[in-house]
PDB file of N, CA and C in Angstrom:
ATOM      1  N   UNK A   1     115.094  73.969 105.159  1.00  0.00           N
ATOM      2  CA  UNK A   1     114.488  75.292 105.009  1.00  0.00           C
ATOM      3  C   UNK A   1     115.187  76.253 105.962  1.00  0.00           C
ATOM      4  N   UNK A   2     115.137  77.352 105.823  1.00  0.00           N
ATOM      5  CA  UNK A   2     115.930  78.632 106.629  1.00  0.00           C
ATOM      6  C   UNK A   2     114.485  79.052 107.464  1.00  0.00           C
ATOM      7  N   UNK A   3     115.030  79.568 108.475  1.00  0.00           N
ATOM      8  CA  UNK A   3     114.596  80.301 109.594  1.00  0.00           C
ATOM      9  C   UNK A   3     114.195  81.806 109.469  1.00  0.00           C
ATOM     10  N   UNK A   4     115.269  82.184 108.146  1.00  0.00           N
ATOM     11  CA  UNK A   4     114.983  83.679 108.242  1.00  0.00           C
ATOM     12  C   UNK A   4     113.117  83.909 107.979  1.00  0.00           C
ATOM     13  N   UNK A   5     113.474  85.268 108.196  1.00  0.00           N
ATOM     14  CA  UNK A   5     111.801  86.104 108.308  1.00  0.00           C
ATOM     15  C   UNK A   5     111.841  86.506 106.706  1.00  0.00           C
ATOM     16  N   UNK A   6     110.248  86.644 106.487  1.00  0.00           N
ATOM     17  CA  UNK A   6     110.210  87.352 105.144  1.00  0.00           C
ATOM     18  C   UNK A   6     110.984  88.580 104.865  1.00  0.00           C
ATOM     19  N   UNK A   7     110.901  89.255 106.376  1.00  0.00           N
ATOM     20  CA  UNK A   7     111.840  90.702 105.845  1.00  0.00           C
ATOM     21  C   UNK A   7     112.734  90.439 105.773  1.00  0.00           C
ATOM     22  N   UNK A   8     113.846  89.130 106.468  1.00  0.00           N
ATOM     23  CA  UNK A   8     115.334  89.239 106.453  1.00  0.00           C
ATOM     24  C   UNK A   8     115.603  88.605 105.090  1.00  0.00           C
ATOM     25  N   UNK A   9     114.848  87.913 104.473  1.00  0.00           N
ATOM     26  CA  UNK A   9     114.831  87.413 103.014  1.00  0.00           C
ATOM     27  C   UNK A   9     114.891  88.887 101.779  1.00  0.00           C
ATOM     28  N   UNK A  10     113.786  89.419 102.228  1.00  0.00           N
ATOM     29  CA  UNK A  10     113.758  90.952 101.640  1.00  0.00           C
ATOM     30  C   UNK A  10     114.801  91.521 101.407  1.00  0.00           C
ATOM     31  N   UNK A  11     115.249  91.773 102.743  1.00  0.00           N
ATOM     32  CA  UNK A  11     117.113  92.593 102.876  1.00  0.00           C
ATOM     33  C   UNK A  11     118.177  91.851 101.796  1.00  0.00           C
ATOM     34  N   UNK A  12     118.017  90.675 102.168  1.00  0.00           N
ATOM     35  CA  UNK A  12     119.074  89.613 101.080  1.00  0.00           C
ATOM     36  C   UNK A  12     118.810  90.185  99.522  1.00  0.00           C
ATOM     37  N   UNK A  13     117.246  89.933  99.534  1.00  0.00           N
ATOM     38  CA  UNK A  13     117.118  89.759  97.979  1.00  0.00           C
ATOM     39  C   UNK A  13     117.833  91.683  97.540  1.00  0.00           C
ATOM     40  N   UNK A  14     117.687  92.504  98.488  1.00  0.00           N
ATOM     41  CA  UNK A  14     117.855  93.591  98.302  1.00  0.00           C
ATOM     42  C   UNK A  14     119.507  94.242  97.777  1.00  0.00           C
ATOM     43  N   UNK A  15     120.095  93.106  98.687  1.00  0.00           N
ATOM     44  CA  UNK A  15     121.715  93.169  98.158  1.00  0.00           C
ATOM     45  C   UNK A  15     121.870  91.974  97.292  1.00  0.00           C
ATOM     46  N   UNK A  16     120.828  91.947  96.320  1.00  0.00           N
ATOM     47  CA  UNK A  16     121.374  90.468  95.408  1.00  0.00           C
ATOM     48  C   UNK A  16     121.317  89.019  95.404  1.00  0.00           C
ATOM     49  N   UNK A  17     120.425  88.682  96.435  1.00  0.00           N
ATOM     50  CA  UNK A  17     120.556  87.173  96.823  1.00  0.00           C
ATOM     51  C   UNK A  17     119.809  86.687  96.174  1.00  0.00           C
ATOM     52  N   UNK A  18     120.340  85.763  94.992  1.00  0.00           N
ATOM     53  CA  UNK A  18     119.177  85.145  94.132  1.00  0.00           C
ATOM     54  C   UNK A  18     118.185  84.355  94.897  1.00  0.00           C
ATOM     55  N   UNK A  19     118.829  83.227  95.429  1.00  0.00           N
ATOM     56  CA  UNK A  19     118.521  82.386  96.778  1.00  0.00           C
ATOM     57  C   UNK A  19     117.536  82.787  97.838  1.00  0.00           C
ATOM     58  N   UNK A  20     117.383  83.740  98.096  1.00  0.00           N
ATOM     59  CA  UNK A  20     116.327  84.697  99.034  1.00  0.00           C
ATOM     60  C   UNK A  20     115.005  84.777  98.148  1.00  0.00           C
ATOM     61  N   UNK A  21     115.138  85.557  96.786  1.00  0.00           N
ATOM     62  CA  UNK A  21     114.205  85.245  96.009  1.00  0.00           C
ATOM     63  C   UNK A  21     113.311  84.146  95.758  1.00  0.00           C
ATOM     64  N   UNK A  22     114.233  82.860  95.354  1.00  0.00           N
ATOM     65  CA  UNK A  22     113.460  81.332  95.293  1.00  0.00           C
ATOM     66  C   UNK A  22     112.729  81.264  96.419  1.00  0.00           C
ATOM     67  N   UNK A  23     113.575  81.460  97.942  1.00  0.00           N
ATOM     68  CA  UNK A  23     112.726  81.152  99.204  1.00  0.00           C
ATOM     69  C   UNK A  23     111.569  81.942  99.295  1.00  0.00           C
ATOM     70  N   UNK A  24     111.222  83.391  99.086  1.00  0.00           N
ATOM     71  CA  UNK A  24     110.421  83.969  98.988  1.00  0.00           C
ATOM     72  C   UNK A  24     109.055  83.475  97.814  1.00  0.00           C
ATOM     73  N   UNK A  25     109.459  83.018  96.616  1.00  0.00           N
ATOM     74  CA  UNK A  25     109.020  82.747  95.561  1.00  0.00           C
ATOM     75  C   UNK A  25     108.065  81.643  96.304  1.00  0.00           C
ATOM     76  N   UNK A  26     108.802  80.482  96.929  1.00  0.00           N
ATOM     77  CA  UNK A  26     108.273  79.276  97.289  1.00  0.00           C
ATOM     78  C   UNK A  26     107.515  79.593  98.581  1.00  0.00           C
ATOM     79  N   UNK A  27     107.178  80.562  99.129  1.00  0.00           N
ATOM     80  CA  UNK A  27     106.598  80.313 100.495  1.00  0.00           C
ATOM     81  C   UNK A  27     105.550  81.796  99.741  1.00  0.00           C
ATOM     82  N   UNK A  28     104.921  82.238  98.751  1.00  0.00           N
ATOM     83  CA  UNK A  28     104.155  83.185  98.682  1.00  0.00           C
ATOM     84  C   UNK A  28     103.636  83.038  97.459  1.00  0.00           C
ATOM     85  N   UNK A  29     104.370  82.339  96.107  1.00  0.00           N
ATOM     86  CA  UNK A  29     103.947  82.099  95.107  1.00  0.00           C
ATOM     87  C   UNK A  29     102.402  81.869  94.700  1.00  0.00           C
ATOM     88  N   UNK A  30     101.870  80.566  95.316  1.00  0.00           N
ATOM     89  CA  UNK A  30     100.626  80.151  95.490  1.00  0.00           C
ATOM     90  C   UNK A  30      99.493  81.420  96.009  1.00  0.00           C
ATOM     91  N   UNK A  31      99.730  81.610  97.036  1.00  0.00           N
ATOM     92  CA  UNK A  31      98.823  83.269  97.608  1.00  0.00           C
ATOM     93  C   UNK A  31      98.513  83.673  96.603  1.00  0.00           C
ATOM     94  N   UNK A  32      99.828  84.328  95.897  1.00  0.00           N
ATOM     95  CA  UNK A  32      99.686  85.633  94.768  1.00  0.00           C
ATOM     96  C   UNK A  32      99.444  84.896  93.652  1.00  0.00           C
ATOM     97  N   UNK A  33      99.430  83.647  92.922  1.00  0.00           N
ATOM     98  CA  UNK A  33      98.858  83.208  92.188  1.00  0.00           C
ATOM     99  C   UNK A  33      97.030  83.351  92.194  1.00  0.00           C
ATOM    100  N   UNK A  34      96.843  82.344  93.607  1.00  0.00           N
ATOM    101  CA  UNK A  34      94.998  82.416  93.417  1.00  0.00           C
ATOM    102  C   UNK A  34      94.674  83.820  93.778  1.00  0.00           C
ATOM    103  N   UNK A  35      95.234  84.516  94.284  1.00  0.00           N
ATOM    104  CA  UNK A  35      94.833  86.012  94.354  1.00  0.00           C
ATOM    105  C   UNK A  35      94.566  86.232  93.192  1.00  0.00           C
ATOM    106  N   UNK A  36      95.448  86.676  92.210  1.00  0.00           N
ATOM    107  CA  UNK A  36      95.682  87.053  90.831  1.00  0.00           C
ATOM    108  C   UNK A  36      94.349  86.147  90.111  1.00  0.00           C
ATOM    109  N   UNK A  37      94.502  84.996  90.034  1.00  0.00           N
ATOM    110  CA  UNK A  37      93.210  84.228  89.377  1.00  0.00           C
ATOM    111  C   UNK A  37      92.054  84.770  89.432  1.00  0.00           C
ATOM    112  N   UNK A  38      91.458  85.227  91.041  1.00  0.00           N
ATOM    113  CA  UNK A  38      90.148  85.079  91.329  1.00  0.00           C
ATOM    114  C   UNK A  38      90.142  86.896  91.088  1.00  0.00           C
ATOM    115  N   UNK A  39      91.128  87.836  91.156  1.00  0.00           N
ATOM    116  CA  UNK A  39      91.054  89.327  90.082  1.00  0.00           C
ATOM    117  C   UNK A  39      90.477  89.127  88.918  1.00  0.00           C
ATOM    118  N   UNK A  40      91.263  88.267  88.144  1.00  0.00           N
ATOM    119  CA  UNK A  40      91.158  88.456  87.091  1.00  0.00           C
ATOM    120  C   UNK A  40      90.271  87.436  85.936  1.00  0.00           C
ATOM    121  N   UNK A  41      90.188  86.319  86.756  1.00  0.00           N
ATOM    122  CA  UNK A  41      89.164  84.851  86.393  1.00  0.00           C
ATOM    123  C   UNK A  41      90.028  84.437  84.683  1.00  0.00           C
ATOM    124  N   UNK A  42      91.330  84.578  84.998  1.00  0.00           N
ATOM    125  CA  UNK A  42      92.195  83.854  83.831  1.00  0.00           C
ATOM    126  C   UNK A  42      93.290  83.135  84.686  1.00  0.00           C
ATOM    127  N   UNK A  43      93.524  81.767  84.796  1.00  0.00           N
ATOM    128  CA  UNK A  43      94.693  81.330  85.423  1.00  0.00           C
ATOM    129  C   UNK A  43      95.865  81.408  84.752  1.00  0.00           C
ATOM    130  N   UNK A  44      95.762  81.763  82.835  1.00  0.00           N
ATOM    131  CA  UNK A  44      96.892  81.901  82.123  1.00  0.00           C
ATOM    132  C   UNK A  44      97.484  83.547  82.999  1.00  0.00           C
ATOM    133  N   UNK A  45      97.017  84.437  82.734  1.00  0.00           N
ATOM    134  CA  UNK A  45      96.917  85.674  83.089  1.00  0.00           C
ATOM    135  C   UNK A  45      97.633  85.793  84.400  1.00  0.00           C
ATOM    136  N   UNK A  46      96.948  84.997  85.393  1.00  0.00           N
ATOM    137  CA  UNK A  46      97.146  85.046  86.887  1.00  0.00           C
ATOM    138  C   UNK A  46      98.979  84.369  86.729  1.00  0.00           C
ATOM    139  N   UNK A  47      99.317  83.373  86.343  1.00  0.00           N
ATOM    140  CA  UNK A  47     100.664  82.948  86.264  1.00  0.00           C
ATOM    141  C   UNK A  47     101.761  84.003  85.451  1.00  0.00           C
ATOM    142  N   UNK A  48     101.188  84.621  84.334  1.00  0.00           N
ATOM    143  CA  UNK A  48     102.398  85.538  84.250  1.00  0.00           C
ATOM    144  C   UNK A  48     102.385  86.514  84.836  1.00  0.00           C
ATOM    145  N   UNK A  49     101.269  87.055  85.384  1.00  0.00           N
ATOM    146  CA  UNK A  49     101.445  88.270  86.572  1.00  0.00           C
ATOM    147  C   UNK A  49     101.675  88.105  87.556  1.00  0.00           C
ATOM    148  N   UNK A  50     101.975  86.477  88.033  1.00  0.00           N
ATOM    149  CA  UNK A  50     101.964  86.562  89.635  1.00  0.00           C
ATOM    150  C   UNK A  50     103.742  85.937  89.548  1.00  0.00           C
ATOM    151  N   UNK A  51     104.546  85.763  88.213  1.00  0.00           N
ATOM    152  CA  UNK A  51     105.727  85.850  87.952  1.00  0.00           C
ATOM    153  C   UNK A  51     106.238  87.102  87.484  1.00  0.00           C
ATOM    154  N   UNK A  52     105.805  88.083  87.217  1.00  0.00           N
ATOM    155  CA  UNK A  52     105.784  89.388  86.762  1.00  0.00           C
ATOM    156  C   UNK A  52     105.817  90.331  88.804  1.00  0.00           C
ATOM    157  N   UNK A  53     105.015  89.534  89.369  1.00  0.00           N
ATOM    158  CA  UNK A  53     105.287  90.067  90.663  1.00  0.00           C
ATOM    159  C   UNK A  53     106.580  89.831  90.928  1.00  0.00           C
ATOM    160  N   UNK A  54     107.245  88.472  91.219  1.00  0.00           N
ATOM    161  CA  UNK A  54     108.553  88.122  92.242  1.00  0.00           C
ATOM    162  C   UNK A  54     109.201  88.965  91.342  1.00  0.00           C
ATOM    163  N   UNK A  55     109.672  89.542  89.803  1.00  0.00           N
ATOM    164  CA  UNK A  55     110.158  90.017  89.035  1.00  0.00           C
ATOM    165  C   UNK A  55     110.331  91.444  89.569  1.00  0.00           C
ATOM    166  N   UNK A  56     109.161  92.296  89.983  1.00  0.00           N
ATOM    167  CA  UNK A  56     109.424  93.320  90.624  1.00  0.00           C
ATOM    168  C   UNK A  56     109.761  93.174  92.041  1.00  0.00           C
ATOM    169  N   UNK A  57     109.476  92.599  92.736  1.00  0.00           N
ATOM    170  CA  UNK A  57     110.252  92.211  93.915  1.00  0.00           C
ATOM    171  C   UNK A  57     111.482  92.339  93.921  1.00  0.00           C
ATOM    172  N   UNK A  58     112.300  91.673  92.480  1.00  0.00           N
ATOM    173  CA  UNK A  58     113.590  91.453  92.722  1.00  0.00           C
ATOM    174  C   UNK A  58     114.099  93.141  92.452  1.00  0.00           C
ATOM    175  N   UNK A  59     112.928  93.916  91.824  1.00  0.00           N
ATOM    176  CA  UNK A  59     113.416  95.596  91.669  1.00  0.00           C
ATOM    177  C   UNK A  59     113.289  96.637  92.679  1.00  0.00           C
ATOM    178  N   UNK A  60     112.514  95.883  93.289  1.00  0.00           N
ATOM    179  CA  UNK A  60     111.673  96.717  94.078  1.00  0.00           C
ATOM    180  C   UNK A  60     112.570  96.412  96.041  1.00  0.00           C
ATOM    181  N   UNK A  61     113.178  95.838  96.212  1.00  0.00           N
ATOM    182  CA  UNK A  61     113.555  95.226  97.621  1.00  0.00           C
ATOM    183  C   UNK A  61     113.714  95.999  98.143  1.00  0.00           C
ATOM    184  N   UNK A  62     115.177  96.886  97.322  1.00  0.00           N
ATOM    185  CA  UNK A  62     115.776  97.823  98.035  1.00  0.00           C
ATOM    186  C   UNK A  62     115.213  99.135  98.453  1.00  0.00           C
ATOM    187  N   UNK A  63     113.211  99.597  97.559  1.00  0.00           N
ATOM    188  CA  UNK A  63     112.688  99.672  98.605  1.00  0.00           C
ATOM    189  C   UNK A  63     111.784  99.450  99.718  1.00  0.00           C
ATOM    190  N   UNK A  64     111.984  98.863 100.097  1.00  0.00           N
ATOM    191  CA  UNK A  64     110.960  98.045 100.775  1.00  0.00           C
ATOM    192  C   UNK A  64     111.324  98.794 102.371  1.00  0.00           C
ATOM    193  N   UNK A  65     109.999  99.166 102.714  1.00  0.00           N
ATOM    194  CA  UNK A  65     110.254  99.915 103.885  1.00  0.00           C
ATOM    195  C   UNK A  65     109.898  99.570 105.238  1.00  0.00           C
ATOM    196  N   UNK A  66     109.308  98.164 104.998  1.00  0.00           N
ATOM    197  CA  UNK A  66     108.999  97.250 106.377  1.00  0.00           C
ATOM    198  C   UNK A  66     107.753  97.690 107.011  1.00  0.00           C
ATOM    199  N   UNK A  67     106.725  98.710 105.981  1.00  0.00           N
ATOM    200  CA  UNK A  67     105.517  99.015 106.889  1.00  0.00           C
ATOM    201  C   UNK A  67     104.516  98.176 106.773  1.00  0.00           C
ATOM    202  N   UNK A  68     104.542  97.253 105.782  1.00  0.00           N
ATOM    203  CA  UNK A  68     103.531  96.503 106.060  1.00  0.00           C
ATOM    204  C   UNK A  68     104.642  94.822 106.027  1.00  0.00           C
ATOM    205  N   UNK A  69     103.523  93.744 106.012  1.00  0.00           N
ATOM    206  CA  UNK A  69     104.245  92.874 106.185  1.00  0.00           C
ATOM    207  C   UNK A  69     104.684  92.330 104.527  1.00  0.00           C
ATOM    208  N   UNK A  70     105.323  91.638 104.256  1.00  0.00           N
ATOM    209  CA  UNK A  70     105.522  91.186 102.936  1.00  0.00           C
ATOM    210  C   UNK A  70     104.912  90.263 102.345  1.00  0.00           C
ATOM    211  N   UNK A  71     104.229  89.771 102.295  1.00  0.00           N
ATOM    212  CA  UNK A  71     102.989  89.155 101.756  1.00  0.00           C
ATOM    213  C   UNK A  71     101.886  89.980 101.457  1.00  0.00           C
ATOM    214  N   UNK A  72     101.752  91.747 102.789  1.00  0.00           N
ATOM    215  CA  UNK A  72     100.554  91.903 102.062  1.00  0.00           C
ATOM    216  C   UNK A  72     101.248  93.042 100.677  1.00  0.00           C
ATOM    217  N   UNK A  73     102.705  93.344 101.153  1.00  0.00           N
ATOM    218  CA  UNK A  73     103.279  94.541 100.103  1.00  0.00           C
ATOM    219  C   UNK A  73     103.348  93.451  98.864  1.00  0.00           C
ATOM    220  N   UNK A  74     103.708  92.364  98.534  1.00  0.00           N
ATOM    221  CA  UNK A  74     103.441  91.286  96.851  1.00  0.00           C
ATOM    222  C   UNK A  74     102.089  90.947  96.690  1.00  0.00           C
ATOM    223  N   UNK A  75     101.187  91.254  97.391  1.00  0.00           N
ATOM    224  CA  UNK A  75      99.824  91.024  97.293  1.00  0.00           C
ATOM    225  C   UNK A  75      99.266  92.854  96.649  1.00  0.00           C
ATOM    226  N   UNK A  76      99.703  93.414  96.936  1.00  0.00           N
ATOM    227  CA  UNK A  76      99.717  94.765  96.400  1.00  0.00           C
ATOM    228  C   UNK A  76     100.265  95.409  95.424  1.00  0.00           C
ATOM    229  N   UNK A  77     101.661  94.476  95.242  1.00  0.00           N
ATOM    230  CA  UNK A  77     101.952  94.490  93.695  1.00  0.00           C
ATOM    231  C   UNK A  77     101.208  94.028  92.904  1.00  0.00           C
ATOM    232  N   UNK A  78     100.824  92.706  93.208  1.00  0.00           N
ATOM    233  CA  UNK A  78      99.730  92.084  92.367  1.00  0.00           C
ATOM    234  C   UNK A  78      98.659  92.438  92.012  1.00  0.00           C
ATOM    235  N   UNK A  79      97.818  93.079  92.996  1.00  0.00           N
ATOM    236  CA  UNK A  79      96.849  93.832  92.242  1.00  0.00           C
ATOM    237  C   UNK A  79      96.839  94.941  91.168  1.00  0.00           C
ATOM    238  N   UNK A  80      97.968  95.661  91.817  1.00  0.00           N
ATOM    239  CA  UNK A  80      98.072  96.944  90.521  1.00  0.00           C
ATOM    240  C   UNK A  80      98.462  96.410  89.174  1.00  0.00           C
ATOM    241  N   UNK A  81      98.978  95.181  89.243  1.00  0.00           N
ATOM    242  CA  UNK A  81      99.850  94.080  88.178  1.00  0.00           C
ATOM    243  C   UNK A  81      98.315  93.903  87.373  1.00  0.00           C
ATOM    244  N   UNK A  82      97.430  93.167  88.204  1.00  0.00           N
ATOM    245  CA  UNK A  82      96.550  92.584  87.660  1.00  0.00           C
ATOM    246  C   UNK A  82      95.394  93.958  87.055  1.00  0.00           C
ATOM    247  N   UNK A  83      95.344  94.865  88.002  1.00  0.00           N
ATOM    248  CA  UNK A  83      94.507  96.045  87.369  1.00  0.00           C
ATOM    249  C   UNK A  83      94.773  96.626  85.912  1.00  0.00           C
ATOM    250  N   UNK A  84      96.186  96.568  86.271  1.00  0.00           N
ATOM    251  CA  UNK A  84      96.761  97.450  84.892  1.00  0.00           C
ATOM    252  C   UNK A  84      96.889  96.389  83.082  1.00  0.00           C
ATOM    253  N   UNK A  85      96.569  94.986  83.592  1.00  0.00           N
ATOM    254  CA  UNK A  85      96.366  93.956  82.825  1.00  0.00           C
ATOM    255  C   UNK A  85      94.956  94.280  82.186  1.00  0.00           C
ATOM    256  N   UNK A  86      94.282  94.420  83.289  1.00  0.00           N
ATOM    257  CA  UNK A  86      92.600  93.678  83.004  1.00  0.00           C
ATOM    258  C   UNK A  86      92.267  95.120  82.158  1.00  0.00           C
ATOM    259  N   UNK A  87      93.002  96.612  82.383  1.00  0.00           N
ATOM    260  CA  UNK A  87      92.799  97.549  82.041  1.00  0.00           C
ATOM    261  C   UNK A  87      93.126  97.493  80.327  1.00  0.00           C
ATOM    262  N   UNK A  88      94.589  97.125  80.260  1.00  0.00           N
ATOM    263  CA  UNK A  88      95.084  96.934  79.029  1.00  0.00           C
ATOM    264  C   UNK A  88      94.028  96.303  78.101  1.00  0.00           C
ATOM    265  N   UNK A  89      93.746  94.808  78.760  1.00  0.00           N
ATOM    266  CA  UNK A  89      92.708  94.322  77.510  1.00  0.00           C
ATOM    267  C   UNK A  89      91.580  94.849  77.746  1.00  0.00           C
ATOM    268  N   UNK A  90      90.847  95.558  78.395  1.00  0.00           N
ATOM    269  CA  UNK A  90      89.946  96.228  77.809  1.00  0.00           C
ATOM    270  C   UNK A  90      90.006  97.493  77.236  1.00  0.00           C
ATOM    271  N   UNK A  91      90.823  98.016  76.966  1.00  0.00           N
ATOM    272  CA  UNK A  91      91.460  99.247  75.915  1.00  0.00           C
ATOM    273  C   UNK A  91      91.591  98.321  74.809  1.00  0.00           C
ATOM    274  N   UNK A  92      92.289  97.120  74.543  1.00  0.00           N
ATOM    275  CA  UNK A  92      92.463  96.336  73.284  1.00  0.00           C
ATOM    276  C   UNK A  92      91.310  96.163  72.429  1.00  0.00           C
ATOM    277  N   UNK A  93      89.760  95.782  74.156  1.00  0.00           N
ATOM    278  CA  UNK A  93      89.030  95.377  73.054  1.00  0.00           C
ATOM    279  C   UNK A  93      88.050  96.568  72.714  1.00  0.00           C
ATOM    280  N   UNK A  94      87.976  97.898  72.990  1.00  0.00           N
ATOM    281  CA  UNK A  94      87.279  98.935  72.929  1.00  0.00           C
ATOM    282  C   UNK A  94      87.574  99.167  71.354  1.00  0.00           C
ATOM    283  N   UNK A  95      90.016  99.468  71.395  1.00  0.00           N
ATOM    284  CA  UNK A  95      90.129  99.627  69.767  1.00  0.00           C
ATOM    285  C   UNK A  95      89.958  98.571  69.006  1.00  0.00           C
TER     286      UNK A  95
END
């Protein structure tokens, strides 16, 4: 395992490091998974949004501005991930 910090992983993934990503993926995945679950009380749901997170991560690095820590900034993707989900299907089931 590497030593680096979540932010110095950040910076990597920011200039391209696929490799930074996986490490990130594997040390936060789980979090933002049961996070996502217990939002939304679908574990199908919770797995493609909490892969739909590292996805913007990999868009999002370069900006990443180091004010909060990185777990709680993918924990904050995730929610708006999961809001804008739970929002969608209930617009689906209104029409």
């Amino acid at each position: 395992m590497t030593n680096d910090t979540d932010r110095d992983l950040v910076g990597r993934v920011a200039k391209g490091d696929r490799a930074a990503v996986r490490l990130l993926f594997m040390r936060h995945h789980a979090r933002v998974y049961r996070f996502v679950a217990r939002q939304t009380g679908s574990e199908a749901m919770a797995d493609d949004i909490a892969n739909e997170v590292f996805l913007e991560l990999w868009r999002q690095a370069p900006r990443f501005e180091g004010r909060s820590e990185v777990s709680t900034w993918l924990l904050g993707i995730a929610r708006f991930k999961a809001l804008s989900h739970l929002r969608k299907k209930s617009e689906a089931w209104i029409d």
